[in-house]
C-alpha atoms as a PDB file:
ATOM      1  CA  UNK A   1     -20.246  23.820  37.080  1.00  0.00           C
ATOM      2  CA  UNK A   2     -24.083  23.325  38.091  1.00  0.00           C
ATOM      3  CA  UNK A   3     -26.311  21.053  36.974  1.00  0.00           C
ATOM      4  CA  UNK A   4     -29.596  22.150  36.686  1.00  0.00           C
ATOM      5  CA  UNK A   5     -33.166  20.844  35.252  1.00  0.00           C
ATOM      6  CA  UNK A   6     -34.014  23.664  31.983  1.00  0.00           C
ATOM      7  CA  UNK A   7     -37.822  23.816  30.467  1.00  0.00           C
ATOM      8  CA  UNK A   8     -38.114  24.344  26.647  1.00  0.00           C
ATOM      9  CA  UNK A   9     -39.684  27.432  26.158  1.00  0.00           C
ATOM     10  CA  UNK A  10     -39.715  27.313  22.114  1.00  0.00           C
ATOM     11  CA  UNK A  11     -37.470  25.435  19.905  1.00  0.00           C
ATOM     12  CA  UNK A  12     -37.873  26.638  16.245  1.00  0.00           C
ATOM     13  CA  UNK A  13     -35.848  26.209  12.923  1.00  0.00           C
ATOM     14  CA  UNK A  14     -33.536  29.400  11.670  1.00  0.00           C
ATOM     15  CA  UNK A  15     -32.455  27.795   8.618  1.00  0.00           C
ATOM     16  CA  UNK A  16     -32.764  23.865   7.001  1.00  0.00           C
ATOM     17  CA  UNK A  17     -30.303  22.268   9.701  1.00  0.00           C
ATOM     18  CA  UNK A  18     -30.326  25.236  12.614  1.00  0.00           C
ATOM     19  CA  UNK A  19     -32.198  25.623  15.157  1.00  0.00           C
ATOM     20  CA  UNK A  20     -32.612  28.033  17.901  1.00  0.00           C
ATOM     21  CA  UNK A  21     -33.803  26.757  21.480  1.00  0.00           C
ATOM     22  CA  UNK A  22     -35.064  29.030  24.333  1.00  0.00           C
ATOM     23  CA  UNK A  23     -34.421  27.605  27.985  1.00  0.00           C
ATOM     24  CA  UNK A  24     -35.582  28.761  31.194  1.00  0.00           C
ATOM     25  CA  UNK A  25     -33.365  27.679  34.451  1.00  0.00           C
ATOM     26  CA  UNK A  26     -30.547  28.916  36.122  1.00  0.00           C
ATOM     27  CA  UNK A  27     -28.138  30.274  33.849  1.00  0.00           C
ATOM     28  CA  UNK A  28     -25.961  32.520  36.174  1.00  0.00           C
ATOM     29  CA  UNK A  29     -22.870  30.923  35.540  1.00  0.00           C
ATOM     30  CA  UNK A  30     -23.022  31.219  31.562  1.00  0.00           C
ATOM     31  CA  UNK A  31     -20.899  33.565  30.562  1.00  0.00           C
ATOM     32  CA  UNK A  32     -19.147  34.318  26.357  1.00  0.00           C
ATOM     33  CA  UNK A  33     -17.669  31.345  25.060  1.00  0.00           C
ATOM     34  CA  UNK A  34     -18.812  29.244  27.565  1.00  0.00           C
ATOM     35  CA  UNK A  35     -20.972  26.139  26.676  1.00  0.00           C
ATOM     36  CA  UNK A  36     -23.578  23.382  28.595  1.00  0.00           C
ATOM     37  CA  UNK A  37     -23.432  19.868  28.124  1.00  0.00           C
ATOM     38  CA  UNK A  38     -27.392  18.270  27.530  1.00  0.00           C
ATOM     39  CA  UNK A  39     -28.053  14.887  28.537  1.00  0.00           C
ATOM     40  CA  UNK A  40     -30.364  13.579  26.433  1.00  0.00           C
ATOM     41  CA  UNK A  41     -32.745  10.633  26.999  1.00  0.00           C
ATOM     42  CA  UNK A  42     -31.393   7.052  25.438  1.00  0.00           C
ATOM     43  CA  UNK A  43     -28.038   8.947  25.015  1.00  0.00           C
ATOM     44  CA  UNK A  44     -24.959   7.445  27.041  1.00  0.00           C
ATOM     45  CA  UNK A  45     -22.755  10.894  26.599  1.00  0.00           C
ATOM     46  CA  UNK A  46     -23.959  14.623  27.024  1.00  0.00           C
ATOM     47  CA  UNK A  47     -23.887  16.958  23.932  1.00  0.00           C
ATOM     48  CA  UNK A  48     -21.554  19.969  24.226  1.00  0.00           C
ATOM     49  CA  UNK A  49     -23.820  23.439  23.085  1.00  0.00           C
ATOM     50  CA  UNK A  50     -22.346  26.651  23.198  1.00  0.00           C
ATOM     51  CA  UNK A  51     -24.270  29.626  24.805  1.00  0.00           C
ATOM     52  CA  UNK A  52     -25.728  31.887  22.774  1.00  0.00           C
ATOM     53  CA  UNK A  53     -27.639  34.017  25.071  1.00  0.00           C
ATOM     54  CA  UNK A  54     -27.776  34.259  29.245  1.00  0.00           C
ATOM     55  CA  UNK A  55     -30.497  36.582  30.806  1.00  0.00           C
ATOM     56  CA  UNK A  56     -33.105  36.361  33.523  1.00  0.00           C
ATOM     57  CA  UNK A  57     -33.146  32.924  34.253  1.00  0.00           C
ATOM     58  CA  UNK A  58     -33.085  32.477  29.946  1.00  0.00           C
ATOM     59  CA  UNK A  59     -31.053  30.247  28.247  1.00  0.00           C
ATOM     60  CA  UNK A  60     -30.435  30.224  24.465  1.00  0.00           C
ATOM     61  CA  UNK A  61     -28.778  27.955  22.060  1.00  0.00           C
ATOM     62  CA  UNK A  62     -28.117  27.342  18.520  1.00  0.00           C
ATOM     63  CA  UNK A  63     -27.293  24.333  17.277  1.00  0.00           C
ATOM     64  CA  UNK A  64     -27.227  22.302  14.103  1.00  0.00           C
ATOM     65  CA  UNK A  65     -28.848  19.039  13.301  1.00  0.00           C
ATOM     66  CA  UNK A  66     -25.759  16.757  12.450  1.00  0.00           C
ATOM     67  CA  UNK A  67     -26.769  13.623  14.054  1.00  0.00           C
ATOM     68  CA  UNK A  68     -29.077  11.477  16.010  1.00  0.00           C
ATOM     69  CA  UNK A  69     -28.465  13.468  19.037  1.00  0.00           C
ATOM     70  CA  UNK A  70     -29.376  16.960  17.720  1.00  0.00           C
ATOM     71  CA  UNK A  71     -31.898  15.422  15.320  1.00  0.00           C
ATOM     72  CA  UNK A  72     -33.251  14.174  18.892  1.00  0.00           C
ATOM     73  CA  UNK A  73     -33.643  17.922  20.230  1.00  0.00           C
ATOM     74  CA  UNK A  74     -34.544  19.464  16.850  1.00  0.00           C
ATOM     75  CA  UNK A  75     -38.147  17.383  17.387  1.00  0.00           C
ATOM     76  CA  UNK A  76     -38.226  18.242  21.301  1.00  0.00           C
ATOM     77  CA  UNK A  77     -41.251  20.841  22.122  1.00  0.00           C
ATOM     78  CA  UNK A  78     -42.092  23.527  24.829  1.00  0.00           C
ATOM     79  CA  UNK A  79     -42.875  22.512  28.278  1.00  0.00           C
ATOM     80  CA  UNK A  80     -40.278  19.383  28.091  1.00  0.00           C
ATOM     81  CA  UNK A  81     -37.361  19.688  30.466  1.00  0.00           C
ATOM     82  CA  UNK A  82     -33.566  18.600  30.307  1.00  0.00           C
ATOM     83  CA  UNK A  83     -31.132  18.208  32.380  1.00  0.00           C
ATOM     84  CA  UNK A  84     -28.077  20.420  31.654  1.00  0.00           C
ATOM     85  CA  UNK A  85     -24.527  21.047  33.010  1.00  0.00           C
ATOM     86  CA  UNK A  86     -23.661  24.820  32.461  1.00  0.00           C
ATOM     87  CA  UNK A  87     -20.707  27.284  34.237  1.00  0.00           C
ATOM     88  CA  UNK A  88     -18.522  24.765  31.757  1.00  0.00           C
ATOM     89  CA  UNK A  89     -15.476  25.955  29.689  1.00  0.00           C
ATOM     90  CA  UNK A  90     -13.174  28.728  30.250  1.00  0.00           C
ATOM     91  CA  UNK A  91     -14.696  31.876  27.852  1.00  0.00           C
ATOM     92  CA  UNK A  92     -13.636  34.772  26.609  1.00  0.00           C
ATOM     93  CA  UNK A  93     -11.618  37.556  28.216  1.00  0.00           C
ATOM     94  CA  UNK A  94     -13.615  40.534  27.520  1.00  0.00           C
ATOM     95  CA  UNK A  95     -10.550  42.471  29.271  1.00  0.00           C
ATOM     96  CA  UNK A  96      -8.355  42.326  26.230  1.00  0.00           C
ATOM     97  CA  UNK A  97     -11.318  43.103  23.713  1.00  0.00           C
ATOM     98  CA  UNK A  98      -9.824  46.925  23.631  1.00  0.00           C
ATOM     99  CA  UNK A  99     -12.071  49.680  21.708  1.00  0.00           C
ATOM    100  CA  UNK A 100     -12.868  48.348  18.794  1.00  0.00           C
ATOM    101  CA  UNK A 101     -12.688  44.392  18.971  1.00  0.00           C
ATOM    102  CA  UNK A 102     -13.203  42.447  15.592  1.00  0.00           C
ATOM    103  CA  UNK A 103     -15.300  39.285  15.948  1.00  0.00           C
ATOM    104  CA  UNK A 104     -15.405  36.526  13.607  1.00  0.00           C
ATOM    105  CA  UNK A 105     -18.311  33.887  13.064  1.00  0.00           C
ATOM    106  CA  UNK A 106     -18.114  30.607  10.883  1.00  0.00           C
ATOM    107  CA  UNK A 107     -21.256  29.102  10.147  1.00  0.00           C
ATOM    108  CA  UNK A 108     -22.338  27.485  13.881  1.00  0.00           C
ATOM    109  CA  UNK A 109     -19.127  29.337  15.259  1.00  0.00           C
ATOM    110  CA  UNK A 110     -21.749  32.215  15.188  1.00  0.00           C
ATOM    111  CA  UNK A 111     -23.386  31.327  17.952  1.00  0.00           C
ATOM    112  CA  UNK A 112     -21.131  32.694  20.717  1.00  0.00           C
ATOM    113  CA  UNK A 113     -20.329  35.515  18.996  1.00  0.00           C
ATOM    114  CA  UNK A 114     -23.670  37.271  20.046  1.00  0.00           C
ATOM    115  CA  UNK A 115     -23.257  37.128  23.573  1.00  0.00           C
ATOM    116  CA  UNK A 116     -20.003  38.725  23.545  1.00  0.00           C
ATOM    117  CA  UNK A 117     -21.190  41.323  20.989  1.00  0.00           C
ATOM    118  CA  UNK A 118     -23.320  41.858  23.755  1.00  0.00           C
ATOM    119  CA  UNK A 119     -21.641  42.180  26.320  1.00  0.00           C
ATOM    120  CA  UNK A 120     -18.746  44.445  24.286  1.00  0.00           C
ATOM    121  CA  UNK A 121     -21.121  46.675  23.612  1.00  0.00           C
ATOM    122  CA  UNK A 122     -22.872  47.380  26.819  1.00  0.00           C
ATOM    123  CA  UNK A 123     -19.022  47.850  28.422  1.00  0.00           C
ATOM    124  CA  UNK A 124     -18.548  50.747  25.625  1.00  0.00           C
ATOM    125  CA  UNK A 125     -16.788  48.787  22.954  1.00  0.00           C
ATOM    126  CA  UNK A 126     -16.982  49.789  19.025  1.00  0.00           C
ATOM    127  CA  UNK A 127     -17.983  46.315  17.805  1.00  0.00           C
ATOM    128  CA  UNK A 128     -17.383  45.146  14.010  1.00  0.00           C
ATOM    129  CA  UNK A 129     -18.414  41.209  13.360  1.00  0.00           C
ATOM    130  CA  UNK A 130     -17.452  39.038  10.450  1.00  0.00           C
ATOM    131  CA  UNK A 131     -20.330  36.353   9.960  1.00  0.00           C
ATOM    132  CA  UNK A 132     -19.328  33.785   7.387  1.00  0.00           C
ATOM    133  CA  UNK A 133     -21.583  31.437   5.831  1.00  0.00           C
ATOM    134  CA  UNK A 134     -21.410  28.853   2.828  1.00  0.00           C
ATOM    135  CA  UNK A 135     -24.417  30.161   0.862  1.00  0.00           C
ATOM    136  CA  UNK A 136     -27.129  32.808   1.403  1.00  0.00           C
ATOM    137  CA  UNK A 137     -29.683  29.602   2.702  1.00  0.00           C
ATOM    138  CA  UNK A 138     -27.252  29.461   5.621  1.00  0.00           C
ATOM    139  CA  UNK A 139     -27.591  32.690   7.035  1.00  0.00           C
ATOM    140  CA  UNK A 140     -28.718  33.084  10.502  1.00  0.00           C
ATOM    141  CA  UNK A 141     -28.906  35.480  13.384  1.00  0.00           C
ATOM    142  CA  UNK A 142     -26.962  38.909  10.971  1.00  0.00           C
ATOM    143  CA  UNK A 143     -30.144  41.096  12.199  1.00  0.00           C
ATOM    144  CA  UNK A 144     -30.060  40.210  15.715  1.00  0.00           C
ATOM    145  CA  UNK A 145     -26.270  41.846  15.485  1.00  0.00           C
ATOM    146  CA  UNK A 146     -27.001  44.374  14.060  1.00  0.00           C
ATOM    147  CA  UNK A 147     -29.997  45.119  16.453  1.00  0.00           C
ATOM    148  CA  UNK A 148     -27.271  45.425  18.876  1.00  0.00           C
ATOM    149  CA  UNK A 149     -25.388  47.855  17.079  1.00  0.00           C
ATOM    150  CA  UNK A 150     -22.733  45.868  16.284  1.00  0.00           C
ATOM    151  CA  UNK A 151     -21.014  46.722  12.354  1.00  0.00           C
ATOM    152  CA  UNK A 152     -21.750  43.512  10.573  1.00  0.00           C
ATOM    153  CA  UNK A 153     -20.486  42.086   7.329  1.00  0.00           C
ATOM    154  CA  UNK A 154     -21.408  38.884   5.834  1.00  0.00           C
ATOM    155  CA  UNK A 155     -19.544  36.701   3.832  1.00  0.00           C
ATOM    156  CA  UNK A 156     -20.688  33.528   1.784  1.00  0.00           C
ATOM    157  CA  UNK A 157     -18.674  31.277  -0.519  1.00  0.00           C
ATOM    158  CA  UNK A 158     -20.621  31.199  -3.458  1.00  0.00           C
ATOM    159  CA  UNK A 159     -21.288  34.810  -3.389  1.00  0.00           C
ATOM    160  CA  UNK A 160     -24.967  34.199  -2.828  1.00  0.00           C
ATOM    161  CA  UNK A 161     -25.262  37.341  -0.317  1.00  0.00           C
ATOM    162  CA  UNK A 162     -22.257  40.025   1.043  1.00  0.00           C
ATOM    163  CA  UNK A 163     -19.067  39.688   0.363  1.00  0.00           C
ATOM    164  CA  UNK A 164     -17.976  36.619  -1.697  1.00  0.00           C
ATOM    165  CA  UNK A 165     -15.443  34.715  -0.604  1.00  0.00           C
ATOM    166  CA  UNK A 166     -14.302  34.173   3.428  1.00  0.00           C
ATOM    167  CA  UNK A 167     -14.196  35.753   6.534  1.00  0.00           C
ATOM    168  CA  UNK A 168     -10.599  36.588   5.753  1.00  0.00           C
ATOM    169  CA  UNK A 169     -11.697  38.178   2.408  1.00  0.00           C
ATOM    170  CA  UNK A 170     -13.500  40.452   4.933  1.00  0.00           C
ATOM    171  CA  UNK A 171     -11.177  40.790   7.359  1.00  0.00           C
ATOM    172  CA  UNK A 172      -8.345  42.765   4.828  1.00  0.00           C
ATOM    173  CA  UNK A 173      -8.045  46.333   5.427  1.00  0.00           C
ATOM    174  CA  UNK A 174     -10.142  46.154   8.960  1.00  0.00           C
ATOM    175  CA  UNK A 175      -8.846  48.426  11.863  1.00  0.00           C
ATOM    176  CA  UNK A 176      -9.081  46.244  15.303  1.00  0.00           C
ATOM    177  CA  UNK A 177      -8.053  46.571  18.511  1.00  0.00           C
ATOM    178  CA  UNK A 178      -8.211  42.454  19.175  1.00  0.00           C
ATOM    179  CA  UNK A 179     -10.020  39.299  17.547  1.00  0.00           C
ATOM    180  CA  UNK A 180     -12.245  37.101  19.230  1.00  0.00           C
ATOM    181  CA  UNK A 181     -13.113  34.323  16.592  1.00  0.00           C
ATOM    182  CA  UNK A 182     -15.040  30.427  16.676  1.00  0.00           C
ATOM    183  CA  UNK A 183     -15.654  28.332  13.959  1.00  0.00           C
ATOM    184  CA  UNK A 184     -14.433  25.386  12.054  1.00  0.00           C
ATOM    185  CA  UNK A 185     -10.923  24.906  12.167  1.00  0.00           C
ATOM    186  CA  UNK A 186      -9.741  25.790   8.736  1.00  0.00           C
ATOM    187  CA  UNK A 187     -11.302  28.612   9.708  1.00  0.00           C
ATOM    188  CA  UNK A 188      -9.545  29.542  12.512  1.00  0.00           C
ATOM    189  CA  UNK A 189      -6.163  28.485  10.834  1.00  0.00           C
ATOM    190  CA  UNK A 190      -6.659  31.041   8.386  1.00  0.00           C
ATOM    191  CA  UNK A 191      -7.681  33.779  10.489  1.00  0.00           C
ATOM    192  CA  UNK A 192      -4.617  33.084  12.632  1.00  0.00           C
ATOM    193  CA  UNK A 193      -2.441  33.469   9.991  1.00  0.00           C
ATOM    194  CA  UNK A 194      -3.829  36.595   8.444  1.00  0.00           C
ATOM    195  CA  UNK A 195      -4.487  38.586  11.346  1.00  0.00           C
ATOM    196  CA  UNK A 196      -2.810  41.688  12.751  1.00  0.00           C
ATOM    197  CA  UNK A 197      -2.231  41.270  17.199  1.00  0.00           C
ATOM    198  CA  UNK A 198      -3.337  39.381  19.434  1.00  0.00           C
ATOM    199  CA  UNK A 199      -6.615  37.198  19.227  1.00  0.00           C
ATOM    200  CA  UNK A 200      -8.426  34.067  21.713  1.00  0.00           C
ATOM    201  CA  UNK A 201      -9.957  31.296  19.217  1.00  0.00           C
ATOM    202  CA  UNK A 202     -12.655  29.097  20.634  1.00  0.00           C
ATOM    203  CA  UNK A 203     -11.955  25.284  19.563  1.00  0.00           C
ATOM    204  CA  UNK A 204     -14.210  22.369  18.817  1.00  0.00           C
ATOM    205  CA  UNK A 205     -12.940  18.779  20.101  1.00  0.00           C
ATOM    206  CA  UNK A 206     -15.174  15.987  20.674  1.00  0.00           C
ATOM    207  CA  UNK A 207     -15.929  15.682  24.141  1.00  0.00           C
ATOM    208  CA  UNK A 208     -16.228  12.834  26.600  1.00  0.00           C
ATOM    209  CA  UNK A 209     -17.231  13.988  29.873  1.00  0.00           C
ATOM    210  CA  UNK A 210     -17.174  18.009  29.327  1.00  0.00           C
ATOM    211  CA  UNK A 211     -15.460  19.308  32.470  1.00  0.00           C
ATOM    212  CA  UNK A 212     -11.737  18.054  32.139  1.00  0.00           C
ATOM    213  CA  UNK A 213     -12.094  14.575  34.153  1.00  0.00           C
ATOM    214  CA  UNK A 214     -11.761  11.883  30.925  1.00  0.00           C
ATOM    215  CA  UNK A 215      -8.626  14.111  29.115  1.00  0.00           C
ATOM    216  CA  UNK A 216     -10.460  13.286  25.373  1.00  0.00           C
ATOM    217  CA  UNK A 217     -10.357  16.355  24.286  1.00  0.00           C
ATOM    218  CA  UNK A 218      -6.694  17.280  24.994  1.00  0.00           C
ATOM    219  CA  UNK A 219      -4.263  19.733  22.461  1.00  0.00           C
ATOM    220  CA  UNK A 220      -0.947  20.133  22.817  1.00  0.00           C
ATOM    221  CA  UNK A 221      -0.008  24.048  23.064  1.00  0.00           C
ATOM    222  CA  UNK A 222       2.940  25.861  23.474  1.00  0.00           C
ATOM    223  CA  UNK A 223       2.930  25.354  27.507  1.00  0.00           C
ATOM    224  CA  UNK A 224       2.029  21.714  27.077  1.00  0.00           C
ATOM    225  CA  UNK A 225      -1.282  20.004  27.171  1.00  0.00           C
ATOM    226  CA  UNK A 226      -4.575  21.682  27.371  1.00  0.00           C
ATOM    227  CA  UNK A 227      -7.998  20.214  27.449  1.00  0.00           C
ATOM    228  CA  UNK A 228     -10.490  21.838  25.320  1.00  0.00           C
ATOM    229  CA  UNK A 229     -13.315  21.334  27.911  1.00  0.00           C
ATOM    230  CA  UNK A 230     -11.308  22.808  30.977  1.00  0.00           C
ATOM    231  CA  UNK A 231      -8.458  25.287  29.525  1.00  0.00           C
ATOM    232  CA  UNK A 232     -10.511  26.108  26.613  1.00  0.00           C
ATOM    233  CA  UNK A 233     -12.626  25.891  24.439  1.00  0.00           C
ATOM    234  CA  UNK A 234     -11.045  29.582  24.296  1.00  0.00           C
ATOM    235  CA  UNK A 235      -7.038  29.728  23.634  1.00  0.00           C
ATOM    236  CA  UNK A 236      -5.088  32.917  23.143  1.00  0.00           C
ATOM    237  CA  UNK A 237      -3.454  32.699  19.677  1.00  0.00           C
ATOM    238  CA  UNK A 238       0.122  32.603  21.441  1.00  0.00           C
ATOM    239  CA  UNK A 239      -0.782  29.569  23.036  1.00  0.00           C
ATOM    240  CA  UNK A 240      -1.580  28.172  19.779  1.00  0.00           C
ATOM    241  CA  UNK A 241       0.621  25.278  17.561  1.00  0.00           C
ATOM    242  CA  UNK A 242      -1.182  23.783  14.709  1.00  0.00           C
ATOM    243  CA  UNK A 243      -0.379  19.978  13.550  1.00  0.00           C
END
């Protein structure tokens, strides 16, 4: 974990309630799956942001306005700096992606899915991503896959754009070597169900302190208590009990 001051290089809107932020700083120790914790000014506790993008010194994050705390950044302009925690959270394991890794995006669950697309990719991987979405207004960030050259298939709810229904609709009849998936946990409980191997989910708990000392954000798991901070947000799906 390093804290380190980041300057806003642009902050602009990708959809109504998302935005996309561009950060320069040290980002060395961001890695897939990771995220940084932002202190914010008049704001007692951080807010947990998962990395979208690490490069050169270049931060990126996508996050959506769902409270006074993102509303707060949403209105934030270049040349302002914050002070942000990042190295935090244990990512994904690349390692176990195989040939032809399946990755699966729910609406701001998206996010981290690029950087590991990314990263897959430039390590030789065949890369298919599910990106699912509620309507067509939703949609962010499906070009910048497939400007990777990742396989990319969309899914919204009400049918509005790609393939109606959810990422699961998607998902049926898809050859994969491993699943790498984040999103909202219905989500996730219906992708573990319906998929074939072995998978690593990345959770969302509400976070205290964001590096494992306040235990807030602790699951039970099938070798005992994990904080979501610390041990995740990334579990392997045989680590996994639901409620």
């Amino acid at each position: 974990m390093t804290q380190s001051v980041f300057t806003i290089k642009s902050n602009i809107a990708l959809t109504e309630s998302v935005y996309k932020m561009t950060l320069s700083g040290d980002c060395s120790e961001c890695r897939p799956g990771g995220f940084v914790n932002i202190q914010l000014t008049g704001r007692f506790l951080r807010r947990p942001i998962s990395v979208c993008d690490a490069y050169e010194n270049t931060l990126v994050i996508i996050y959506k306005v769902v409270g006074k705390g993102t509303e707060q950044m949403s209105r934030m302009q270049p040349g302002e700096a914050l002070d942000i925690l990042t190295g935090l959270g244990n990512g994904y394991d690349l390692s176990k992606g195989g040939s032809h890794p399946l990755l699966i995006g729910g609406g701001v669950g998206v996010p981290p899915m690029y950087m590991l697309a990314k990263e897959l990719i430039a390590g030789g991987a065949e890369v298919s991503v599910i990106l699912g979405f509620n309507t067509k207004e939703e949609i962010f960030y499906e070009n910048e896959f497939r400007a990777l050259g990742a396989d990319v298939t969309v899914t919204t709810v009400d049918g509005s754009y790609g393939v109606q229904g959810f990422v699961t609709d998607a998902a049926k009849g898809m050859e994969y070597t491993h699943v790498f998936t984040c999103g909202p946990e219905p989500m996730l409980r219906a992708v573990y169900k319906s998929i074939k191997g072995d998978g690593q989910f990345s959770f969302e708990e509400r976070m205290g302190c964001g590096f494992g000392a306040c235990m807030g954000c602790s699951c039970k798991t099938v070798t005992g208590y994990k904080r979501i901070c610390k041990d995740g947000p990334v579990l392997r799906k045989e680590e996994i009990l639901w409620d």
